[in-house]
C-alpha atoms as a PDB file:
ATOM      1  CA  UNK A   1    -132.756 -38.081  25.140  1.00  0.00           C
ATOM      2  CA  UNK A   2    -131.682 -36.809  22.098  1.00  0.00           C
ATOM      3  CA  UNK A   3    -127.906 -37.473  21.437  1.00  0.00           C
ATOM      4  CA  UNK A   4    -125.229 -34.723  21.321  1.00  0.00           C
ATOM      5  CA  UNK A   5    -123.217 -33.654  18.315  1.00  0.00           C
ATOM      6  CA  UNK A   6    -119.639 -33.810  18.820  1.00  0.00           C
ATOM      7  CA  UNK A   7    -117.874 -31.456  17.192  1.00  0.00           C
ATOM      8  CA  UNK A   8    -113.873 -31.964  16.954  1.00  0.00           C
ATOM      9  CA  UNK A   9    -111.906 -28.497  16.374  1.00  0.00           C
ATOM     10  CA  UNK A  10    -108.640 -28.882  14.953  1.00  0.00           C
ATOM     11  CA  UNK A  11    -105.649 -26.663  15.505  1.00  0.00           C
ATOM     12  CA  UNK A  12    -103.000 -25.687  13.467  1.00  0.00           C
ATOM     13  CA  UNK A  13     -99.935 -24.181  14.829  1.00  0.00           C
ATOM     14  CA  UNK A  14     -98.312 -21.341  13.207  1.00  0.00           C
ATOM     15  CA  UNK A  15     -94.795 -20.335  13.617  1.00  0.00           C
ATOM     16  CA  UNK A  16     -93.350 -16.742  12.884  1.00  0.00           C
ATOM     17  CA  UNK A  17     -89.698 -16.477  11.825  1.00  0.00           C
ATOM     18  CA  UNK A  18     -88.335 -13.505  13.322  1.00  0.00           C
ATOM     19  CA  UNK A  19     -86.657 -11.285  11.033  1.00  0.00           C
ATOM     20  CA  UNK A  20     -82.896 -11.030  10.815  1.00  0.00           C
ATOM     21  CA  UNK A  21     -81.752  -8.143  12.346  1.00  0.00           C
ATOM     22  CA  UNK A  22     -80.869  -5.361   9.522  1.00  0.00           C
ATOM     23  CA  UNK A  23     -77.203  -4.776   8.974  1.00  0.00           C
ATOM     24  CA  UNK A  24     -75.777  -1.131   8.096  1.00  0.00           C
ATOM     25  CA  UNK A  25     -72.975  -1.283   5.498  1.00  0.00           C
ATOM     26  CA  UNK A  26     -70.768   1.924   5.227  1.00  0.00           C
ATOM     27  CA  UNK A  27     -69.568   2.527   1.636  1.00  0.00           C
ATOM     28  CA  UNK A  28     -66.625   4.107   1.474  1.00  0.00           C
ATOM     29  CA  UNK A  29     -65.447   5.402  -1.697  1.00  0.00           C
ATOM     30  CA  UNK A  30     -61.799   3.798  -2.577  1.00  0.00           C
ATOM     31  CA  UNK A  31     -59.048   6.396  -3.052  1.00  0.00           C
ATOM     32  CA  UNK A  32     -57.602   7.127  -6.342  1.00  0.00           C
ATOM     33  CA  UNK A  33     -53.908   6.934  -4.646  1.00  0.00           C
ATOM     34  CA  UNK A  34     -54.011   3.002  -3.275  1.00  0.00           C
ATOM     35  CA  UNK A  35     -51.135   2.918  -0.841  1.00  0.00           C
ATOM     36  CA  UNK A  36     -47.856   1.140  -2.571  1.00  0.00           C
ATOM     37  CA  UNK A  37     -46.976  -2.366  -1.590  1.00  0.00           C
ATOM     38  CA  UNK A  38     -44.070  -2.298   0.618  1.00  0.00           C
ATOM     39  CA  UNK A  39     -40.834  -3.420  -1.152  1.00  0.00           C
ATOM     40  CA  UNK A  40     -38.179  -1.208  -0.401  1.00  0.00           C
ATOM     41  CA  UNK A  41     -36.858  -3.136   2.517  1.00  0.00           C
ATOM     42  CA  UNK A  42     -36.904  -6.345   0.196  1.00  0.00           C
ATOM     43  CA  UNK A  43     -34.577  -4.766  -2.317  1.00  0.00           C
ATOM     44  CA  UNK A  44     -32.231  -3.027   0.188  1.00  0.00           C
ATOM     45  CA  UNK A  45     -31.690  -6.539   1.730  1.00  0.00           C
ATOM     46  CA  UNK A  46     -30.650  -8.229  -1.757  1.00  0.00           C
ATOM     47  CA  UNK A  47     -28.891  -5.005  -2.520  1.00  0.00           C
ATOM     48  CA  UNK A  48     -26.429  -5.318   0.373  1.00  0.00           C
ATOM     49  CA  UNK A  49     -26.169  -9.863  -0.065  1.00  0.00           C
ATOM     50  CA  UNK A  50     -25.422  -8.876  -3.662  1.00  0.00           C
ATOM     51  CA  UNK A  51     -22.860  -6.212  -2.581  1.00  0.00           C
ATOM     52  CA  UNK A  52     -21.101  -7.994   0.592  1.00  0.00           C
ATOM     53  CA  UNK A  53     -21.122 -11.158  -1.939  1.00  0.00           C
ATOM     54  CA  UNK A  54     -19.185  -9.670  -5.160  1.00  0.00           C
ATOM     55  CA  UNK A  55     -17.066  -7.701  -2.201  1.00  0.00           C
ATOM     56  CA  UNK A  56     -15.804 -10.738  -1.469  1.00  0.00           C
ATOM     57  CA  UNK A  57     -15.501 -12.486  -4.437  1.00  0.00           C
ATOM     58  CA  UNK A  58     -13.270  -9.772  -5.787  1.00  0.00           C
ATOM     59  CA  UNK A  59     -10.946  -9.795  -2.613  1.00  0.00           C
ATOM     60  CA  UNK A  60     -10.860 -14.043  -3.527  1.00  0.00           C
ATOM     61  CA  UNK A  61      -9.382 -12.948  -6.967  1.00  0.00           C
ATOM     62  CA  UNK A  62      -7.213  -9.872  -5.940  1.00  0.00           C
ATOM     63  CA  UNK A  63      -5.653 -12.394  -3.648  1.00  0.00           C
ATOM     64  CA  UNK A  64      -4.931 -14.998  -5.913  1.00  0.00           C
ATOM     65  CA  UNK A  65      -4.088 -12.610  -8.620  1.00  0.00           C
ATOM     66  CA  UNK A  66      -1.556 -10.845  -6.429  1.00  0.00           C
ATOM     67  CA  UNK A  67       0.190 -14.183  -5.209  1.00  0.00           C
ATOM     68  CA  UNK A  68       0.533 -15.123  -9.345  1.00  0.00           C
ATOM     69  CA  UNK A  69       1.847 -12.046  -9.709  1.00  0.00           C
ATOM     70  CA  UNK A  70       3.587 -10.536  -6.550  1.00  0.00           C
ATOM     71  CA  UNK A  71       6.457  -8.659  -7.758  1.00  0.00           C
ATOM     72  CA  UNK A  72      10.366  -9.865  -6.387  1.00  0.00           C
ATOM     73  CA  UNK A  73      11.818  -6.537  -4.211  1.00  0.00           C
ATOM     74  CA  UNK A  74      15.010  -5.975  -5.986  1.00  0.00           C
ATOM     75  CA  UNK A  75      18.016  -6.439  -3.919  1.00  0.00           C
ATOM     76  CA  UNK A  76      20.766  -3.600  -3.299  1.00  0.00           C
ATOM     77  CA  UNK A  77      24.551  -4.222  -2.585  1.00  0.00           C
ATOM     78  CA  UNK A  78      27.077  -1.687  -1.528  1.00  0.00           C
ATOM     79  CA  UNK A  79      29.559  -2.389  -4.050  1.00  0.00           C
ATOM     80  CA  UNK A  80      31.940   0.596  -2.922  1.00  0.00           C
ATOM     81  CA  UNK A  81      32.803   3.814  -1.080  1.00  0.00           C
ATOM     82  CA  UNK A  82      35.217   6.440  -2.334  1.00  0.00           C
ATOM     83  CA  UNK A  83      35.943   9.531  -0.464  1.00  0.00           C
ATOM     84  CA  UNK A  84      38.964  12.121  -1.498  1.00  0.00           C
ATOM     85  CA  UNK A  85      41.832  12.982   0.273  1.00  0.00           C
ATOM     86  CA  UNK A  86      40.781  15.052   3.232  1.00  0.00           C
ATOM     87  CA  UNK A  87      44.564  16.418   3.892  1.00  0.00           C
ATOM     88  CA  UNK A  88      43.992  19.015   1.004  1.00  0.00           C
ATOM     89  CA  UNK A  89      43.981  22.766   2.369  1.00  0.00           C
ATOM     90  CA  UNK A  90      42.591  24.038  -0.691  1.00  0.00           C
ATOM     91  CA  UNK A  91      39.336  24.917  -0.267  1.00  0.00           C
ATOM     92  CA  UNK A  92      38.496  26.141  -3.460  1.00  0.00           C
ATOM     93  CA  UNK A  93      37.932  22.841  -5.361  1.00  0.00           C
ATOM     94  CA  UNK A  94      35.813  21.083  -2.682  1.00  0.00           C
ATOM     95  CA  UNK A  95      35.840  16.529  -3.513  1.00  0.00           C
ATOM     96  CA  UNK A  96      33.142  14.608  -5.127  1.00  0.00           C
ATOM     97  CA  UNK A  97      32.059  11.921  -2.588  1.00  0.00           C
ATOM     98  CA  UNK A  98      31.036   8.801  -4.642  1.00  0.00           C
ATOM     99  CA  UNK A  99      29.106   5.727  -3.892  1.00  0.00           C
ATOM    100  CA  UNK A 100      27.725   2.525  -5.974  1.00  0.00           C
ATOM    101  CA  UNK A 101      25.365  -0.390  -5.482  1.00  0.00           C
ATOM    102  CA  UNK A 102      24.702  -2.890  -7.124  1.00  0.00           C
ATOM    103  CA  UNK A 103      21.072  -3.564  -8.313  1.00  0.00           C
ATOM    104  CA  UNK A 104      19.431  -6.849  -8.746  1.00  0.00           C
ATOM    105  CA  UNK A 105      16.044  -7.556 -10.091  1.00  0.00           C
ATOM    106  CA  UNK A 106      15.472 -11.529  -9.477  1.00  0.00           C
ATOM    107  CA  UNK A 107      12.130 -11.724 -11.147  1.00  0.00           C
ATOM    108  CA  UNK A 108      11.602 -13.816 -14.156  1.00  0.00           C
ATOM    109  CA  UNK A 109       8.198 -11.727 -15.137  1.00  0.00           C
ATOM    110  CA  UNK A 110       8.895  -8.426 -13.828  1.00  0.00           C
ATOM    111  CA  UNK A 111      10.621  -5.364 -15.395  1.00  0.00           C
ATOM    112  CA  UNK A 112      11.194  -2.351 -13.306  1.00  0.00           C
ATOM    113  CA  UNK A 113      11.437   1.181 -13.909  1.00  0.00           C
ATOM    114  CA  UNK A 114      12.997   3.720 -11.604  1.00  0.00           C
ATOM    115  CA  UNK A 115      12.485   7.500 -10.969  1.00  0.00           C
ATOM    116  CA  UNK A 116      15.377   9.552  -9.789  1.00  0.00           C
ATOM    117  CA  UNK A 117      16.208   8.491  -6.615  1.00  0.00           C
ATOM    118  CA  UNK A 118      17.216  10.920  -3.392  1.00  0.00           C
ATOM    119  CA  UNK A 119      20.433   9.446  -1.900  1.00  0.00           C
ATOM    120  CA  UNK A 120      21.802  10.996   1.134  1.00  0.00           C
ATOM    121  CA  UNK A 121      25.000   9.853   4.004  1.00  0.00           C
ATOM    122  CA  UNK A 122      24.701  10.080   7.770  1.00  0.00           C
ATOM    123  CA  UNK A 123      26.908   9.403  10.728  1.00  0.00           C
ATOM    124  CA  UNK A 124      25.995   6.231  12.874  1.00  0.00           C
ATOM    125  CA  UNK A 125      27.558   7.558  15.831  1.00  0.00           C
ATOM    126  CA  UNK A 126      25.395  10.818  15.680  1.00  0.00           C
ATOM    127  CA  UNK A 127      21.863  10.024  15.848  1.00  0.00           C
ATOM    128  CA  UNK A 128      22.435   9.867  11.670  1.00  0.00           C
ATOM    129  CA  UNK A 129      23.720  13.194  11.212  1.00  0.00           C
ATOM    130  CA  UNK A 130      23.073  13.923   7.841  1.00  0.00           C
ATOM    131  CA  UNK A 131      26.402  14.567   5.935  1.00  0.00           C
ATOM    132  CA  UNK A 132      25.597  15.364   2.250  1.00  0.00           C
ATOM    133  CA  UNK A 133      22.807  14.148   0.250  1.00  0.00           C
ATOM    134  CA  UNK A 134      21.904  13.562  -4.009  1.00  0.00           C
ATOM    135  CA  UNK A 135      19.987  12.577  -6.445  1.00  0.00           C
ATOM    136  CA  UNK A 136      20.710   9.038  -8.888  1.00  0.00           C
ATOM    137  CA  UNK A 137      19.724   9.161 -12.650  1.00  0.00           C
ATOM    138  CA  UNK A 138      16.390   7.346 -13.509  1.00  0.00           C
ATOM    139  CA  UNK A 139      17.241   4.159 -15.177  1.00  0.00           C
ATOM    140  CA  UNK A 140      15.249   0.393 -15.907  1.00  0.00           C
ATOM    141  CA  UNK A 141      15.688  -3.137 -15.306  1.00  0.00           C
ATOM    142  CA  UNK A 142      14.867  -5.950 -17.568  1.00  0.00           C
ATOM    143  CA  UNK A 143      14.486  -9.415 -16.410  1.00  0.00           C
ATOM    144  CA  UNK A 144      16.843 -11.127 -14.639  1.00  0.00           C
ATOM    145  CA  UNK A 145      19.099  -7.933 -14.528  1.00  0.00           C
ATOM    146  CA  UNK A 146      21.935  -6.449 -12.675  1.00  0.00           C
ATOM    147  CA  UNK A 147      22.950  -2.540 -12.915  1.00  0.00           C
ATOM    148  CA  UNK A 148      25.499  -0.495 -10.966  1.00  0.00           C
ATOM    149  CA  UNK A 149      23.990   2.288  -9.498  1.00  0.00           C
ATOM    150  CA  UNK A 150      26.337   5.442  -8.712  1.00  0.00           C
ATOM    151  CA  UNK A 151      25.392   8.302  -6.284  1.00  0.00           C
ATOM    152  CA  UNK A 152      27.864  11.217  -6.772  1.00  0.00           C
ATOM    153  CA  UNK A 153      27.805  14.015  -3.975  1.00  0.00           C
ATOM    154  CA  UNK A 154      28.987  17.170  -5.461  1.00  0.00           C
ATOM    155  CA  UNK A 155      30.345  20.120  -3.643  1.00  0.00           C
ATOM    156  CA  UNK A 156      30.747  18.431   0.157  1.00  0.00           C
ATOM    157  CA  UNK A 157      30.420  21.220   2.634  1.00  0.00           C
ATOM    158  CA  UNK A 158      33.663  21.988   4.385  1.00  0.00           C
ATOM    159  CA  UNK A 159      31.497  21.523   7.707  1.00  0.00           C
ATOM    160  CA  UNK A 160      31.177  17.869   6.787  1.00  0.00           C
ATOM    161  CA  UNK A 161      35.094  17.663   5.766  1.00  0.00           C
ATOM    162  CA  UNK A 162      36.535  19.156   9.275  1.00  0.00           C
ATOM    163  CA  UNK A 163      34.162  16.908  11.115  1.00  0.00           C
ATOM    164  CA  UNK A 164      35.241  14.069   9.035  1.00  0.00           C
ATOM    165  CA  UNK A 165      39.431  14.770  10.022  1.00  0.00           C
ATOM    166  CA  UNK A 166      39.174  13.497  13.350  1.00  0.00           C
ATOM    167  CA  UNK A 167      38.178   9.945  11.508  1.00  0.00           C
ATOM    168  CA  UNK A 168      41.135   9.629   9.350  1.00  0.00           C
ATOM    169  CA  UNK A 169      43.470  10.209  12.121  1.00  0.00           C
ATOM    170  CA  UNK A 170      41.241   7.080  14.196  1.00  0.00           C
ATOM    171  CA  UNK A 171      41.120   4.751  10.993  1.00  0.00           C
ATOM    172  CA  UNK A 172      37.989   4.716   9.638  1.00  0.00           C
ATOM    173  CA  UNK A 173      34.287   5.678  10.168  1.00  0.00           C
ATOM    174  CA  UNK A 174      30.621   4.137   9.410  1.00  0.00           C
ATOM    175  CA  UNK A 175      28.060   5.722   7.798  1.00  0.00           C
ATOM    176  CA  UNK A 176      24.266   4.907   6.595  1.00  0.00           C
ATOM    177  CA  UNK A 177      23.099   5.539   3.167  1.00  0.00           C
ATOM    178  CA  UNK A 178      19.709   5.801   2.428  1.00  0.00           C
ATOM    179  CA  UNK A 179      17.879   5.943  -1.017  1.00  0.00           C
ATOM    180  CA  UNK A 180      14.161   6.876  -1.575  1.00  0.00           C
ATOM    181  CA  UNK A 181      12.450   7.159  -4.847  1.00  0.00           C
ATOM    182  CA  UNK A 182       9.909   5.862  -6.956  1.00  0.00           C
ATOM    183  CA  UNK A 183       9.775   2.751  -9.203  1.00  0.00           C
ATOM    184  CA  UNK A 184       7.285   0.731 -11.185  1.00  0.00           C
ATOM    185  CA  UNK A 185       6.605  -3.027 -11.893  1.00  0.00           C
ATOM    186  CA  UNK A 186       6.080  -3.950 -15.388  1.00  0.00           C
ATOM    187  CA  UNK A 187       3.824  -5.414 -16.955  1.00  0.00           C
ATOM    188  CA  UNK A 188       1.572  -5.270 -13.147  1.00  0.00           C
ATOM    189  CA  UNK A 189      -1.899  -4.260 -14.040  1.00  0.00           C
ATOM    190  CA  UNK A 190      -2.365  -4.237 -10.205  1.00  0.00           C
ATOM    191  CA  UNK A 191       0.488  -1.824  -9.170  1.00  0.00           C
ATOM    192  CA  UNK A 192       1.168   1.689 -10.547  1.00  0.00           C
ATOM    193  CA  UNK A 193       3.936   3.665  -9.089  1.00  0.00           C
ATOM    194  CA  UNK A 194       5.031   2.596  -5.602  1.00  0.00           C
ATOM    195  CA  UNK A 195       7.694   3.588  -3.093  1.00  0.00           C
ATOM    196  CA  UNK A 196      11.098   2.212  -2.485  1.00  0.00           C
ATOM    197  CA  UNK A 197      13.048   2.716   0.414  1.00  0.00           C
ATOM    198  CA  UNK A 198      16.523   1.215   0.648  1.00  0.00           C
ATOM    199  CA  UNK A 199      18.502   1.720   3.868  1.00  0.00           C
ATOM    200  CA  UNK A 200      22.079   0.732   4.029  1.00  0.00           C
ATOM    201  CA  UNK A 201      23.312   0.427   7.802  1.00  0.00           C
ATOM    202  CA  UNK A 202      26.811   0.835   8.979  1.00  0.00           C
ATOM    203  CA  UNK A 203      28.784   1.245   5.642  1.00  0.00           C
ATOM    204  CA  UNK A 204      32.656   0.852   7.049  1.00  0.00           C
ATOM    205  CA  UNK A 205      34.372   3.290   5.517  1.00  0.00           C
ATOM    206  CA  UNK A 206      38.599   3.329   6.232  1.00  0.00           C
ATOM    207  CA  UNK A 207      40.895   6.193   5.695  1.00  0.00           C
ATOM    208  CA  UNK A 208      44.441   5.945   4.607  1.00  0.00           C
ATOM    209  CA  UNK A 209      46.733   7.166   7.335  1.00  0.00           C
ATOM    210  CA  UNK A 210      49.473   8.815   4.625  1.00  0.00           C
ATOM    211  CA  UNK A 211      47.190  10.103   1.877  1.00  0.00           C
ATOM    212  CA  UNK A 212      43.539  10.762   3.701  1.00  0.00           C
ATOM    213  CA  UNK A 213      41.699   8.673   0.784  1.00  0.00           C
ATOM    214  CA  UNK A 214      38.402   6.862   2.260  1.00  0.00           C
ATOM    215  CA  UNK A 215      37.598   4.111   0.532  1.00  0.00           C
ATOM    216  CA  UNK A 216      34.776   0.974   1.170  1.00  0.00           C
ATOM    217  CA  UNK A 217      35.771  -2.225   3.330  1.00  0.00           C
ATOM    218  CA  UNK A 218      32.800  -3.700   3.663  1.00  0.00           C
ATOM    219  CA  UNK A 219      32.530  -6.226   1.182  1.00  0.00           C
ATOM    220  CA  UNK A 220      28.841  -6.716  -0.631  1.00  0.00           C
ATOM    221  CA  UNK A 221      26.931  -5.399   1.815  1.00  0.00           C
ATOM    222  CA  UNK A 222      23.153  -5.921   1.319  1.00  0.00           C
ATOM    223  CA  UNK A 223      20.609  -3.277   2.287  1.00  0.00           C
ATOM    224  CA  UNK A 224      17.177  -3.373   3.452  1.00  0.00           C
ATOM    225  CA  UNK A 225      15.047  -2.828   0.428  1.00  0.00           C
ATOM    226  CA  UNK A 226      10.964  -1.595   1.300  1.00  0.00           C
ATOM    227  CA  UNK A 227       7.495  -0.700  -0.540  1.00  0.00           C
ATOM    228  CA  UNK A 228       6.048   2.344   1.572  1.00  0.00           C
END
């Protein structure tokens, strides 16, 4: 028999790569105005640590500049009283109250200068009835100084002298005095003008029985001297 031919078929595997799926990509033109990088809130925050911070590094030097240089209140003594005769029936030529302090500026660094300065009386008794009232002559203080300050009330109102009648028959009376004005430290690159109140409480005044004459016995009173 006659022999067969074998054939042998070979096979080749082929493998298709599937292809990637196909991406749209939107172009979008850029904008001419680009939107601005966000800083403000940056520099508001090192605006206000840079604020609070020299805030209170100035208050640290006020503080230590004002205890250097704190200015000494000056002090103010009634040094004496004098009130006319009130026995006088003429009431033509009406008497010249007068009263004087002395005024002491302690301070060692510190001049002080002194506006006119309104001076007024008052009853204690009466809810400080005012009686008669003035004004002092400016005047200045050097270091370490002491001036006598006189208040002279012109022209009393006869009011004030019949009210004042029924006193010199009991003895004596007490009064307040009260200054205001204003004054200036010197040299104080930290204070300009300032008030002064000075307040003067219960000034004993005693009236001679024979002649009427008022006159201070109080001693050196000292007053209660304020910056307002």
């Amino acid at each position: 028999m006659p022999m067969r031919e074998e054939f042998k078929y070979e096979y080749t595997r082929t493998y298709v790569r599937p292809s990637p799926p196909v991406q749209t990509v939107h172009y979008t033109e850029p904008s001419s105005n680009p939107p601005p990088v966000k800083r403000s809130s940056t520099f508001v925050r090192r605006l206000i640590i840079v604020s609070i911070s020299f805030s209170i590094t100035f208050g640290i030097a006020y503080g230590i500049m004002w205890l250097i240089i704190q200015p000494l209140l000056p002090e103010f003594y009634v040094n004496s009283v004098s009130i006319p005769s009130l026995n006088t029936s003429n009431s033509e030529t009406l008497p010249t109250w007068e009263i004087s302090f002395n005024v002491r500026n302690r301070s060692k660094k510190m001049k002080i200068s002194y506006d006119a300065m309104d001076t007024s009386l008052s009853y204690v008794d009466y809810g400080e009835e005012l009686l008669c009232e003035t004004t002092t002559l400016p005047f200045y203080q050097g270091k370490k100084n002491e001036t006598v300050l006189f208040a002279a009330f012109n022209d009393v109102e006869e009011s004030v002298l019949n009210s004042l009648k029924g006193y010199v028959k009991h003895g004596f009376v007490s009064l307040n005095a009260k200054l205001l004005g204003w004054v200036k430290f010197k040299p104080n690159p930290w204070m300009t003008q300032t008030h002064l109140k000075v307040v003067c409480v219960d000034v004993k005044v005693r009236f001679n029985s024979s002649t009427g004459v008022g006159s201070y016995i109080g001693g050196s009173q000292k007053c209660k001297v304020d910056l307002n």
